[in-house]
Each structure stands twice: as structure tokens, then as C-alpha cells.
Protein backbone atom coordinates (compact mmCIF):
# COMPACT_ATOMS: atom_id res chain seq x y z
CA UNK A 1 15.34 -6.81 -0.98
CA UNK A 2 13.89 -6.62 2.61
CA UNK A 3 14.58 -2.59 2.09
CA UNK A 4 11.71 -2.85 -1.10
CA UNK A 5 9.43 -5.00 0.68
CA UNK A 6 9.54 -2.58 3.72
CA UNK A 7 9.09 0.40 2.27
CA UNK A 8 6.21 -1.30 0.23
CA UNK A 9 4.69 -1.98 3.94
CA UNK A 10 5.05 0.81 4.87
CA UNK A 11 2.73 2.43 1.89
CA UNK A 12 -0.07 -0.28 2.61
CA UNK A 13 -0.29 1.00 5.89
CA UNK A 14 0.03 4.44 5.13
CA UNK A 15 -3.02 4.46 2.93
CA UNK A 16 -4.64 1.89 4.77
CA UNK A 17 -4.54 4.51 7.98
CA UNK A 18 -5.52 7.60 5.19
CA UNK A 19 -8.74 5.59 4.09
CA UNK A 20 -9.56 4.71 8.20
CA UNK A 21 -9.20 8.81 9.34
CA UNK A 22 -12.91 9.43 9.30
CA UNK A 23 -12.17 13.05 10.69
CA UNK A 24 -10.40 13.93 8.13
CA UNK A 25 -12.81 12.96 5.93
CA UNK A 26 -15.29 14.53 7.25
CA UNK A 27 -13.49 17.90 7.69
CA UNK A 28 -11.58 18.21 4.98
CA UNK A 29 -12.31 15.78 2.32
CA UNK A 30 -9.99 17.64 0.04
CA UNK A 31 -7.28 17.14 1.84
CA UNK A 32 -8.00 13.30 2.70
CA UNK A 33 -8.77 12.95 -1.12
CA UNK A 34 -4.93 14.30 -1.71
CA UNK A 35 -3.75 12.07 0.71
CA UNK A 36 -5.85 9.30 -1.06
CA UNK A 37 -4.25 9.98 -4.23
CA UNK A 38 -0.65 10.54 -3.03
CA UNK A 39 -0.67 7.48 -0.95
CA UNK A 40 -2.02 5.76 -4.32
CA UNK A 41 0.50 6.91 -6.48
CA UNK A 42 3.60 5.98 -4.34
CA UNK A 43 1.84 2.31 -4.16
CA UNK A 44 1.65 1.95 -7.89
CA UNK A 45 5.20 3.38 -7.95
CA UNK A 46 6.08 0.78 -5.97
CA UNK A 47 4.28 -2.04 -7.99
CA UNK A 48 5.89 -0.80 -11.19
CA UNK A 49 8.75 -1.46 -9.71
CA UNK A 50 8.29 -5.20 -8.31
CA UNK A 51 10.95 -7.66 -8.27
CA UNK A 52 10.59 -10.18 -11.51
CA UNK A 53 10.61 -13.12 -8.09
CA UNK A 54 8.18 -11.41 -6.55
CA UNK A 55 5.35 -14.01 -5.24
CA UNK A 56 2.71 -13.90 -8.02
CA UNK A 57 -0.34 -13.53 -5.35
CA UNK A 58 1.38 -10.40 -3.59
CA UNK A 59 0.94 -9.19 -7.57
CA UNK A 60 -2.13 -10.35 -7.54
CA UNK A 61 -3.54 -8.66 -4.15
CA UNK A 62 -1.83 -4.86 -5.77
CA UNK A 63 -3.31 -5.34 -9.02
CA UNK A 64 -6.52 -5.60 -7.49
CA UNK A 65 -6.03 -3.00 -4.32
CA UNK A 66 -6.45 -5.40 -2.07
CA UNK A 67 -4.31 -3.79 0.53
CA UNK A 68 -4.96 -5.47 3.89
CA UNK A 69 -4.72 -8.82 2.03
CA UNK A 70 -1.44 -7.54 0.67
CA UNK A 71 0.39 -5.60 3.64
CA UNK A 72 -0.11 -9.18 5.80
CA UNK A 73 1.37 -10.78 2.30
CA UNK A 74 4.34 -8.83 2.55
CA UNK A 75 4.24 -8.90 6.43
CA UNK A 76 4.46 -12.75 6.39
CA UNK A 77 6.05 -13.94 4.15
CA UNK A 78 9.24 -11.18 2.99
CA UNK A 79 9.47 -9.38 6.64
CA UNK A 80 9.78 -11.91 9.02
């Protein structure tokens, strides 16, 4: 389980750090829109695939992209 919850993390952050790279934005905002998207996609992936005990706020904070809120979720309370 702490494998899931990980790799979740680890997608927060990565698009987390994709929507903070202002220079990327700003010279190739193709490219940080892919990145956007892919990082999006492997997050929804990810929720699709949420275990049925899964803390009903840490649903809460994906269905509504809040991802700081939901990487310091995950952070406290399944990856101690």
C-alpha cells in the first residue's frame, strides 16, 4: 500500500514542480503545457485507481486538484 501512496507523491510533486518552472513556461510553453498534461494524466491514473479505504478527504483534495493540500495528505498521514 505504502508503494501506491508513494508513487501517488511522487506525481503531486512532479506536477506541482511542472506548474512552479516559470522558465519553461516562458520558453517553451509547449513543452511545459505537455508536461502539464502528462503529469495530469498519470495523477488521474492514479486516482482511478484509489484504494476503496482510501481516506475520503485525500479523495476529496484529487477530485478537486488540490494538490499541495493533497501531497501533505498523503505525506502525513500514509508515508510516515
Amino acid at each position: 500500500m505504502d508503494e501506491y501512496y508513494g508513487t501517488l507523491a511522487k506525481a503531486l510533486r512532479d506536477r506541482l514542480q511542472v506548474i512552479a518552472d516559470s522558465q519553461l513556461r516562458e520558453q517553451d510553453p509547449t513543452g511545459h503545457l505537455t508536461k502539464l498534461r502528462q503529469a495530469s494524466e498519470r495523477i488521474e491514473e492514479l486516482k482511478k485507481r484509489l484504494p476503496s479505504d482510501t481516506d475520503p478527504m485525500l479523495a476529496h483534495y484529487l477530485d478537486r486538484m488540490s494538490l499541495s493540500k493533497a501531497l501533505e495528505f498523503v505525506q502525513n498521514h500514509y508515508l510516515r
